[in-house]
C-alpha atoms as a PDB file:
ATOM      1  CA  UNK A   1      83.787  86.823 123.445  1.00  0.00           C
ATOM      2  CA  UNK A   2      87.292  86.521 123.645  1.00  0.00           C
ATOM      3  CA  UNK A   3      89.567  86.656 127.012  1.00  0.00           C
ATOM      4  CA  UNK A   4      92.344  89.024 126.697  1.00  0.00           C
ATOM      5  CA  UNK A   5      94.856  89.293 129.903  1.00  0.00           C
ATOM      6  CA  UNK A   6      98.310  90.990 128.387  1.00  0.00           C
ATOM      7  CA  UNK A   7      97.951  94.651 128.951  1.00  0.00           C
ATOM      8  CA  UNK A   8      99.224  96.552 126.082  1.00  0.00           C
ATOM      9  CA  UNK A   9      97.820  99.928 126.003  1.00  0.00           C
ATOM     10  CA  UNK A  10      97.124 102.367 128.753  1.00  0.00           C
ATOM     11  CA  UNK A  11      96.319 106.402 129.538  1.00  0.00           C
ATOM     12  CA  UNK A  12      95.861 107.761 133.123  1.00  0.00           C
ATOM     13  CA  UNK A  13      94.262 110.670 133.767  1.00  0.00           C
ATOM     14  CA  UNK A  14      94.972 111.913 129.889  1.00  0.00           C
ATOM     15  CA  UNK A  15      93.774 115.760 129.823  1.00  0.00           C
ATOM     16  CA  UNK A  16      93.684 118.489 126.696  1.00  0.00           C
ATOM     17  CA  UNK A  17      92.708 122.077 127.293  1.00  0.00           C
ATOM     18  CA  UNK A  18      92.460 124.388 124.349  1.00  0.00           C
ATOM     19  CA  UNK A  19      92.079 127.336 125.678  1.00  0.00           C
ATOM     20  CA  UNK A  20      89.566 127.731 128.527  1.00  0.00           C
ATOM     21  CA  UNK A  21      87.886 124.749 126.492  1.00  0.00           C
ATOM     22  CA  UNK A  22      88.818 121.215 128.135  1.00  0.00           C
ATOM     23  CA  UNK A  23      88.328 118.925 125.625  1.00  0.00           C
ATOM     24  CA  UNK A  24      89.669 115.643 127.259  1.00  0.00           C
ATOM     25  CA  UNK A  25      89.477 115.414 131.265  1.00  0.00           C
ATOM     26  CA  UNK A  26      91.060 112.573 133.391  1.00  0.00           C
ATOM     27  CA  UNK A  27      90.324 110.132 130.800  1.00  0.00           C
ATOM     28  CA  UNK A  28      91.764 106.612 131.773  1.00  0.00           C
ATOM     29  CA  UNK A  29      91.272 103.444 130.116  1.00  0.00           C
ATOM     30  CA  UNK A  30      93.351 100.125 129.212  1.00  0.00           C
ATOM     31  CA  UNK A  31      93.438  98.031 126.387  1.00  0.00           C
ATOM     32  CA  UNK A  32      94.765  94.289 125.922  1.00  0.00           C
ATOM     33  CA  UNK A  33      96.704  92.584 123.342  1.00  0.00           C
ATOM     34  CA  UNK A  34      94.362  91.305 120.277  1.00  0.00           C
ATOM     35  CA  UNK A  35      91.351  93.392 122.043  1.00  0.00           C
ATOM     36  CA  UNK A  36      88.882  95.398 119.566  1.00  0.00           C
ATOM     37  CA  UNK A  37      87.855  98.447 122.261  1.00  0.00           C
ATOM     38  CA  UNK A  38      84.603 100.596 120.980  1.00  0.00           C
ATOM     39  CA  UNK A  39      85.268 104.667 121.301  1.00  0.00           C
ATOM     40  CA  UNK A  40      81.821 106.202 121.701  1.00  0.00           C
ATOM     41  CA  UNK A  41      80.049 108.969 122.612  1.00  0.00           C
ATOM     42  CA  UNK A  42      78.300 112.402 120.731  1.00  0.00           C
ATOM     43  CA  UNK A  43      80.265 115.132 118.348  1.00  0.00           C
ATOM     44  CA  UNK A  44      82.631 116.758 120.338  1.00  0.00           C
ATOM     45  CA  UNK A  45      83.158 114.014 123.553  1.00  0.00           C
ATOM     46  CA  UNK A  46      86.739 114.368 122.039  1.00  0.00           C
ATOM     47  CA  UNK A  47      87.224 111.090 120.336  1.00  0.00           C
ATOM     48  CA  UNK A  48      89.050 112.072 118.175  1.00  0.00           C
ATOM     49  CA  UNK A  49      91.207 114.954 120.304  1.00  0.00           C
ATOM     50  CA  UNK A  50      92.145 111.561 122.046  1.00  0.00           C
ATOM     51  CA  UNK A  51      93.282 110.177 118.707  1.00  0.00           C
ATOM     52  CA  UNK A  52      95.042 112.928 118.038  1.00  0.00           C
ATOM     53  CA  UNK A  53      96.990 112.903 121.560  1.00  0.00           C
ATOM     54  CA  UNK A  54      97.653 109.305 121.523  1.00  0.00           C
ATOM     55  CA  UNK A  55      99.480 109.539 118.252  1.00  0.00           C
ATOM     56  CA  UNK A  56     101.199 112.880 119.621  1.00  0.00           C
ATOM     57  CA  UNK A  57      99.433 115.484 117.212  1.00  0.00           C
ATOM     58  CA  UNK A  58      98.136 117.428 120.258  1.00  0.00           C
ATOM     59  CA  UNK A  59     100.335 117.418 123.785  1.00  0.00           C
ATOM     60  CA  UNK A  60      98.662 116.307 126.885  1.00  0.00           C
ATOM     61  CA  UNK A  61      98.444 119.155 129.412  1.00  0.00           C
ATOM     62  CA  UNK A  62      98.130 116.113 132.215  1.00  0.00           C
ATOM     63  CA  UNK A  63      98.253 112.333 132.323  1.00  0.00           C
ATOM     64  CA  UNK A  64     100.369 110.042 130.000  1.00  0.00           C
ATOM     65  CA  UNK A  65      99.859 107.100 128.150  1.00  0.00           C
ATOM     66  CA  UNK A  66     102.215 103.776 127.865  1.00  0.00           C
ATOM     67  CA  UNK A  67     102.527 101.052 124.833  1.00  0.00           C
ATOM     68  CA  UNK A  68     103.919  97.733 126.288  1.00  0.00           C
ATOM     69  CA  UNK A  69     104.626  99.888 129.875  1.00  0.00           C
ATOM     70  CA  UNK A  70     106.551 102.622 128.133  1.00  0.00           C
ATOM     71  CA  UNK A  71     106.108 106.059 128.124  1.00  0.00           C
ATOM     72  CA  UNK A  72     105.298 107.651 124.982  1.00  0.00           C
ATOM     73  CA  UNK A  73     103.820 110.839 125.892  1.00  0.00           C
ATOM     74  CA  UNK A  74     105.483 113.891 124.952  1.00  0.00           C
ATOM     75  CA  UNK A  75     107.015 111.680 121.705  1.00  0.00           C
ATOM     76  CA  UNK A  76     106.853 113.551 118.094  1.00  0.00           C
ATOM     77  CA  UNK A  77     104.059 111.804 115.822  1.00  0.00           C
ATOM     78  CA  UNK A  78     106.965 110.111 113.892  1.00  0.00           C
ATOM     79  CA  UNK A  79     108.294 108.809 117.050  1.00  0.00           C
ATOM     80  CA  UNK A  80     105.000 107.355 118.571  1.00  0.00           C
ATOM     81  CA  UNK A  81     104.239 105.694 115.149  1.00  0.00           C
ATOM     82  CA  UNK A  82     107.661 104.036 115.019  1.00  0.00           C
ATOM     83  CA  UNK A  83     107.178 102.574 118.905  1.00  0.00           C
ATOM     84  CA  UNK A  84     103.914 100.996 116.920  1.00  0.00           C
ATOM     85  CA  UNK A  85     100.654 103.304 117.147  1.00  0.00           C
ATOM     86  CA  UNK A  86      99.147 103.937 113.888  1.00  0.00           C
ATOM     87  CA  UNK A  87      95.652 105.240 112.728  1.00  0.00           C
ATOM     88  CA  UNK A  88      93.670 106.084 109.694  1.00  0.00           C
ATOM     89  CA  UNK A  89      91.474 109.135 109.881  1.00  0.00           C
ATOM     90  CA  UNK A  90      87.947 110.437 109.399  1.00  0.00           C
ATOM     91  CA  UNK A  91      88.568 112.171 106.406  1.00  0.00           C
ATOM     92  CA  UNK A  92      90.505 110.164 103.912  1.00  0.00           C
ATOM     93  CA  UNK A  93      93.875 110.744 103.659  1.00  0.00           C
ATOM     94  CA  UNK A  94      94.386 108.648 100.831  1.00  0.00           C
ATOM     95  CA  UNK A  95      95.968 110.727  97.282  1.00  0.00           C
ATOM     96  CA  UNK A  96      93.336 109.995  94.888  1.00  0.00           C
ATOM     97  CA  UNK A  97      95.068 110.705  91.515  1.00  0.00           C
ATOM     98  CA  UNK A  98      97.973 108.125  92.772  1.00  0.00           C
ATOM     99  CA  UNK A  99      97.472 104.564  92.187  1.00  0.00           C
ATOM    100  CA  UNK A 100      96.613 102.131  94.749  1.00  0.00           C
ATOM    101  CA  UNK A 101     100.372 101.120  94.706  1.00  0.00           C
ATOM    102  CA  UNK A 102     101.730 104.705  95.180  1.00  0.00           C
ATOM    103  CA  UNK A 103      99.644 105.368  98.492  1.00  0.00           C
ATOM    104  CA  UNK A 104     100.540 102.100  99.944  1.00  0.00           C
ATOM    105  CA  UNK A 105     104.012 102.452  99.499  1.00  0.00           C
ATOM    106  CA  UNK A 106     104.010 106.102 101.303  1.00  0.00           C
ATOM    107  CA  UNK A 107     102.901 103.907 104.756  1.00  0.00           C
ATOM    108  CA  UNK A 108     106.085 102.131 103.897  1.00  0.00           C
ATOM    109  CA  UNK A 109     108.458 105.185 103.294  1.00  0.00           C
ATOM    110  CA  UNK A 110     110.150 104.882 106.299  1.00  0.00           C
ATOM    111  CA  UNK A 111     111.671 101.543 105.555  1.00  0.00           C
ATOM    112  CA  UNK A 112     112.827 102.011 102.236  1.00  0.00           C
ATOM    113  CA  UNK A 113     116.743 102.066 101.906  1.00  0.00           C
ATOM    114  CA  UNK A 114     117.240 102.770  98.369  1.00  0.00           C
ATOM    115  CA  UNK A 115     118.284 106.963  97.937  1.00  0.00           C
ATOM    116  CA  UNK A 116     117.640 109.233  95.185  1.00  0.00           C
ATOM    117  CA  UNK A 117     121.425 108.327  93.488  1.00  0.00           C
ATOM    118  CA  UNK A 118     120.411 104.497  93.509  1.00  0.00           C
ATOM    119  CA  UNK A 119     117.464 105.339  91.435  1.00  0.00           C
ATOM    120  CA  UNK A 120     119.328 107.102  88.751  1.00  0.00           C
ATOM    121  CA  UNK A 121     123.468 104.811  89.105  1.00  0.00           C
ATOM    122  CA  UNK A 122     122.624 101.896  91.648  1.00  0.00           C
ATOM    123  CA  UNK A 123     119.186 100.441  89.152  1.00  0.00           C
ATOM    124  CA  UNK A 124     119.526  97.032  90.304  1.00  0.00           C
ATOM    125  CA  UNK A 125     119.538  97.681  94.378  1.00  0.00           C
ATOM    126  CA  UNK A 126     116.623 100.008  93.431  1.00  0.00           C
ATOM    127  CA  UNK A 127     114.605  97.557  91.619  1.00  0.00           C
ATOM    128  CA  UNK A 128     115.062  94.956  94.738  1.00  0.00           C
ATOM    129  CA  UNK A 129     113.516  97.305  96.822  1.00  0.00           C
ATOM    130  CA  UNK A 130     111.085  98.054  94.389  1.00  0.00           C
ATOM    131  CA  UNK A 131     109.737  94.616  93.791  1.00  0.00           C
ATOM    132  CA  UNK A 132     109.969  93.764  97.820  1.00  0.00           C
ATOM    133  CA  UNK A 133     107.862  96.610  98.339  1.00  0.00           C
ATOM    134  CA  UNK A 134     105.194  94.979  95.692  1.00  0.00           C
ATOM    135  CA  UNK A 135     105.091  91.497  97.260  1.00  0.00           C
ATOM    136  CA  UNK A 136     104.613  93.484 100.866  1.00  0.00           C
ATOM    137  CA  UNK A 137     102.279  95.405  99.341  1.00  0.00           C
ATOM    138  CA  UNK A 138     100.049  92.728  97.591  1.00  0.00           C
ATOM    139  CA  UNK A 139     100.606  90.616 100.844  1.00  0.00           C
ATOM    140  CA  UNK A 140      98.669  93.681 102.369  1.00  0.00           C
ATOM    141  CA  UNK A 141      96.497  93.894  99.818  1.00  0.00           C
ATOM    142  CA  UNK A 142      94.913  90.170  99.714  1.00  0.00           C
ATOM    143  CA  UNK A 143      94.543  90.163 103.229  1.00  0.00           C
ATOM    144  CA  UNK A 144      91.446  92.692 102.817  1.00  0.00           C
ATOM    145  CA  UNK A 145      90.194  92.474  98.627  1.00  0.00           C
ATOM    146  CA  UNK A 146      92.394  89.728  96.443  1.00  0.00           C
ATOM    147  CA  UNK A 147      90.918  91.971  93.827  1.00  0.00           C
ATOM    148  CA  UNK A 148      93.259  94.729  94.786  1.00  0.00           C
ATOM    149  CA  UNK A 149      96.439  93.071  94.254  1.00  0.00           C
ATOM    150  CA  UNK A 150      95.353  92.837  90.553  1.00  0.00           C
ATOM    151  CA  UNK A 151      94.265  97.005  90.959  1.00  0.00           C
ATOM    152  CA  UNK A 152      97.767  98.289  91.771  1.00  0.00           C
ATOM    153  CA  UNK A 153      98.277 100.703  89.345  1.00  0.00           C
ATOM    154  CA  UNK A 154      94.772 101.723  89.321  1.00  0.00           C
ATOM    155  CA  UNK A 155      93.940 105.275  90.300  1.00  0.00           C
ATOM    156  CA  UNK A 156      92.294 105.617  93.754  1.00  0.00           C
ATOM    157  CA  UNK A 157      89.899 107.571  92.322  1.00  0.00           C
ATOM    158  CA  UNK A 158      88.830 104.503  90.256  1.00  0.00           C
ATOM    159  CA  UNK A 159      88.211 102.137  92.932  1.00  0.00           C
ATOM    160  CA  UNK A 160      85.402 101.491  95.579  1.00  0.00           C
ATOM    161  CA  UNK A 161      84.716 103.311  98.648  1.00  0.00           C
ATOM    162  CA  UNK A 162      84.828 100.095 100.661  1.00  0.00           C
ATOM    163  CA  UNK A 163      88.679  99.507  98.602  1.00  0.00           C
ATOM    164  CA  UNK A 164      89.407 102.708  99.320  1.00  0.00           C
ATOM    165  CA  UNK A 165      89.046 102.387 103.414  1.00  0.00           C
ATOM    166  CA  UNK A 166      90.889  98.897 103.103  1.00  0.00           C
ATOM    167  CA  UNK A 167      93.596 100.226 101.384  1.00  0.00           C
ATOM    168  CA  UNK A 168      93.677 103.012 104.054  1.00  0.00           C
ATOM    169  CA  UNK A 169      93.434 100.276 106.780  1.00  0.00           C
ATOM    170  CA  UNK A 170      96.469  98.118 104.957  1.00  0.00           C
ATOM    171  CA  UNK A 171      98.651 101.671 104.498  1.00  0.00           C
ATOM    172  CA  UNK A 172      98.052 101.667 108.352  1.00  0.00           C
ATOM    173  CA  UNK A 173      99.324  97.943 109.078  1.00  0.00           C
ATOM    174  CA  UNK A 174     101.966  98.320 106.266  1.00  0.00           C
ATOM    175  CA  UNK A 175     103.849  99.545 110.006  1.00  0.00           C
ATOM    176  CA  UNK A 176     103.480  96.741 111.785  1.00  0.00           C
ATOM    177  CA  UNK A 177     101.832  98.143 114.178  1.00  0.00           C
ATOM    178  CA  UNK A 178     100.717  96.713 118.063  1.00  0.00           C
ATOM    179  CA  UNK A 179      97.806  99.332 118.726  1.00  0.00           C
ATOM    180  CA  UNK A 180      95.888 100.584 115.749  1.00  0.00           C
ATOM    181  CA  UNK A 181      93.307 103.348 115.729  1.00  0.00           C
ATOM    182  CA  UNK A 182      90.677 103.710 113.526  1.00  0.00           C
ATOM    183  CA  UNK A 183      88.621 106.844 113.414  1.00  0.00           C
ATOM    184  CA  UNK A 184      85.343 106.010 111.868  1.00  0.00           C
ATOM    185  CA  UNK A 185      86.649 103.412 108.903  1.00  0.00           C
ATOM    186  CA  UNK A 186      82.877 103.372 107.493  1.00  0.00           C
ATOM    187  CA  UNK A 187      82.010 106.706 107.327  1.00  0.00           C
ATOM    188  CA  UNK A 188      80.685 107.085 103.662  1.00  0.00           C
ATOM    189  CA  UNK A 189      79.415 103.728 103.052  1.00  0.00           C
ATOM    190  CA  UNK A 190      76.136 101.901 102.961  1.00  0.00           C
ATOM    191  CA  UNK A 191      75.306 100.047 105.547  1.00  0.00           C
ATOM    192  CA  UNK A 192      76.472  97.090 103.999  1.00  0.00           C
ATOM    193  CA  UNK A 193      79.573  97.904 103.107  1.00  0.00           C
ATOM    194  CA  UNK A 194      79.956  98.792 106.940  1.00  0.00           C
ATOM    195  CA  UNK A 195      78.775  95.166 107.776  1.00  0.00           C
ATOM    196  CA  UNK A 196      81.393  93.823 105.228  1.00  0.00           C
ATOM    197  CA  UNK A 197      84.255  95.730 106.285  1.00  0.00           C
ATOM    198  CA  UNK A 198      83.778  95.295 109.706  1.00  0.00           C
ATOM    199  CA  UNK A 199      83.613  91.838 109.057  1.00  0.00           C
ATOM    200  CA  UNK A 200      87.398  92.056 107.101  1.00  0.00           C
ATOM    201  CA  UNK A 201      88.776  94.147 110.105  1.00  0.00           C
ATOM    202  CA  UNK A 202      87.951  91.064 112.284  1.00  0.00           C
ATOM    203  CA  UNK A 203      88.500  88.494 110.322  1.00  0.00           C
ATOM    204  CA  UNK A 204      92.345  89.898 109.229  1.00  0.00           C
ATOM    205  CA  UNK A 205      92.781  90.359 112.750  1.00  0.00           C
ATOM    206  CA  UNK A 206      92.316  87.028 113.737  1.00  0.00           C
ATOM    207  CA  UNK A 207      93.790  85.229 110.305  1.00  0.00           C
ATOM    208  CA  UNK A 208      97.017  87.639 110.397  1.00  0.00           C
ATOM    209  CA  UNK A 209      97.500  89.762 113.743  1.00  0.00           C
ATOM    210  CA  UNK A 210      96.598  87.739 116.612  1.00  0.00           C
ATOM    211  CA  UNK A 211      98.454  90.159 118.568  1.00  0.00           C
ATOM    212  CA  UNK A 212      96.872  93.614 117.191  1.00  0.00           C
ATOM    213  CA  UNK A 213      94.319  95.725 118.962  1.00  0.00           C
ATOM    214  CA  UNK A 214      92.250  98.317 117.885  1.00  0.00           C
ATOM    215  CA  UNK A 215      90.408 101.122 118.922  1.00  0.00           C
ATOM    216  CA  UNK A 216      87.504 102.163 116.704  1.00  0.00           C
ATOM    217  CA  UNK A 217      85.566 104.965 116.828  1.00  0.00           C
ATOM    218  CA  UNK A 218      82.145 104.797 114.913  1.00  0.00           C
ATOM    219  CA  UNK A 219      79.148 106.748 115.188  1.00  0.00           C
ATOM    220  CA  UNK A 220      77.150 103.016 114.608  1.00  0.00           C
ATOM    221  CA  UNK A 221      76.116 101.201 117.145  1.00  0.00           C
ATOM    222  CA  UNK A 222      75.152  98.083 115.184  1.00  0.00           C
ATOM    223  CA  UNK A 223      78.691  98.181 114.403  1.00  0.00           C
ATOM    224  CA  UNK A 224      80.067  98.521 117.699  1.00  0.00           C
ATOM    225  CA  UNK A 225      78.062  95.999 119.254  1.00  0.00           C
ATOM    226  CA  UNK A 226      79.132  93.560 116.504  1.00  0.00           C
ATOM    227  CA  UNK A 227      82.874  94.100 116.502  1.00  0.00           C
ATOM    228  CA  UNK A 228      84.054  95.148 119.611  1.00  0.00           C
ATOM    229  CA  UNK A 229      84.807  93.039 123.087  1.00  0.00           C
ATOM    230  CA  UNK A 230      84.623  96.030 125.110  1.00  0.00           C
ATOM    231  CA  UNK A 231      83.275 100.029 124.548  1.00  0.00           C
ATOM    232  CA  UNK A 232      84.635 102.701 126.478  1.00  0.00           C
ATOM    233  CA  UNK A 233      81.846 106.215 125.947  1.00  0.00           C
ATOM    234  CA  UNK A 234      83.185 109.777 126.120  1.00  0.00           C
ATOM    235  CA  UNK A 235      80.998 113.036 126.671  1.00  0.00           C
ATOM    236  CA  UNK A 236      82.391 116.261 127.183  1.00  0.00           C
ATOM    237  CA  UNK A 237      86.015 114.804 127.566  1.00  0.00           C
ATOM    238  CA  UNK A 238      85.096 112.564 130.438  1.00  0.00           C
ATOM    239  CA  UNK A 239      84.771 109.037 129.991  1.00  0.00           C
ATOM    240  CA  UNK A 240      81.155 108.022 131.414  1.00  0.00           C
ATOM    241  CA  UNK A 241      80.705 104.437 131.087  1.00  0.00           C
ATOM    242  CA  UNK A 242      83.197 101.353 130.538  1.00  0.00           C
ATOM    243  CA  UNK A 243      82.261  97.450 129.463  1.00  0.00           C
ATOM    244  CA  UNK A 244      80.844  95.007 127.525  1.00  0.00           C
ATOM    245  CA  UNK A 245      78.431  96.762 124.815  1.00  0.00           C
ATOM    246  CA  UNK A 246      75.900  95.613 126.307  1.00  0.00           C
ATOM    247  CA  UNK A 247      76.920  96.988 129.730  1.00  0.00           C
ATOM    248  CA  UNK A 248      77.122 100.632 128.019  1.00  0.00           C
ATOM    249  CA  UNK A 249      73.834 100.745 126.160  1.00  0.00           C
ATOM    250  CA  UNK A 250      71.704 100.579 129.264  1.00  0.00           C
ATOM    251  CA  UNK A 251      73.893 103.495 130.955  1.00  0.00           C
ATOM    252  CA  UNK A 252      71.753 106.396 131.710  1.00  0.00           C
ATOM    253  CA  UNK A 253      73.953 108.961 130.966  1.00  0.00           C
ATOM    254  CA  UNK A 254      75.003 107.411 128.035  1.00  0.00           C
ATOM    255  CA  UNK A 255      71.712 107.408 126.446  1.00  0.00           C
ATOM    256  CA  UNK A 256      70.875 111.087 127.664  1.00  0.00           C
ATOM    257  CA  UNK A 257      74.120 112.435 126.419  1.00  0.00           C
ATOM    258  CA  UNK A 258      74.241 109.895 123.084  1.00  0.00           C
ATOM    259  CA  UNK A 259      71.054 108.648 122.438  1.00  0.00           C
ATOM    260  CA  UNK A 260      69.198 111.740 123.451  1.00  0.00           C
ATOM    261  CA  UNK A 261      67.085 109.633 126.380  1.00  0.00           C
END
């Protein structure tokens, strides 16, 4: 297991009511440079509310959360993502009758220069930007499936499920992200193909992003015991139990309120 010391990430005492329904209470956790940190617990322990607040989509009603020691609660989504925060989601996001290409490059919309006019007077500016935003993109690409970088035109609806949740994953790191979230990154696939992209997650992170940490939520245990250094568990918007995997599986009130012992 690896030692991580640089604090990157933290939330105190992060709270979301909807309503008369709290769905996040007091939550406070931390999370190191280059550590992968488990999100667990049963449907609705507000996983993902806490996705959603970290990456501003929801306001906390109490609590705040720092990247690198700054503030970035009460930041627009747009805002958060540009400090470096970005996350894939649940339910694919990905535009299936666009090639692999065309949904990688909308990750990278934000740093594109070239305007509407250039495309139609200023060709040659356009085309640099164009073909930069191919190497980046096949850069991405071979990190994950070398196979992809020869799919880039292909239609996402034409390619794996296991392609289809890397390309999500490199749309997400096309950013350059310091914290990334990823909000069950298997769902859909056979256990195998969890095993194997579980397997790229860590092994990119440790070839290419040093740095990076993740937070993964995923409903697997198997997975989360093999990829994680550390699990925090959520039930009813509280956080429960916090350490090692191993630490967390023999929590009592983890298994009652997860593993229904």
């Amino acid at each position: 297991m690896t030692t991580h010391n640089q604090e990157l990430f933290r939330c105190d005492n992060l709270t979301k009511n909807f309503g008369g329904l709290t769905a996040l209470q007091g939550v406070d956790f931390l999370v190191s440079e280059g550590e992968i940190v488990g999100l667990i617990g049963p449907n609705g322990a507000g996983k993902t509310t806490l996705f959603n607040v970290i990456t501003g989509v929801y306001p906390s009603d109490a609590g705040r959360f720092t990247l690198k020691g700054e503030i970035l609660s009460g930041l627009a989504p747009h805002q958060i993502k540009k400090k470096g925060i970005s996350r894939t989601f649940q339910q694919s996001r990905l535009v299936l009758g666009l090639s692999v290409y065309d949904n990688l490059f909308i990750g990278m919309l934000e740093s594109f220069q070239a305007g509407f006019v250039d495309t139609l007077i200023r060709r040659s500016r356009f085309k640099r930007e164009l073909n930069g935003a191919i190497e980046k993109a096949n850069e991405l690409l071979s990190q994950f499936n070398e196979e992809l970088v020869d799919r880039g035109f292909t239609t996402v609806n034409d390619i794996s499920q296991i392609d289809r949740r890397r390309l999500e994953i490199c749309r997400a790191l096309a950013t350059k992200p310091a914290l990334l979230l990823l909000d069950e990154p298997s769902a859909g696939m056979t256990p195998e193909e969890s095993i194997e992209l579980m397997n790229d997650i860590r092994g990119v992170q440790k070839k290419y992003y040093q740095q990076l940490a993740i937070i993964l939520v995923e409903h697997d245990m198997l997975v989360i015991e093999g990829i994680t250094d550390r699990v925090v568990a959520l039930n009813y918007g509280q956080k429960i139990a916090e350490g090692t995997f191993e630490d967390v599986a023999h929590n009592q009130e983890l298994k009652e309120a997860y593993l229904g012992q």
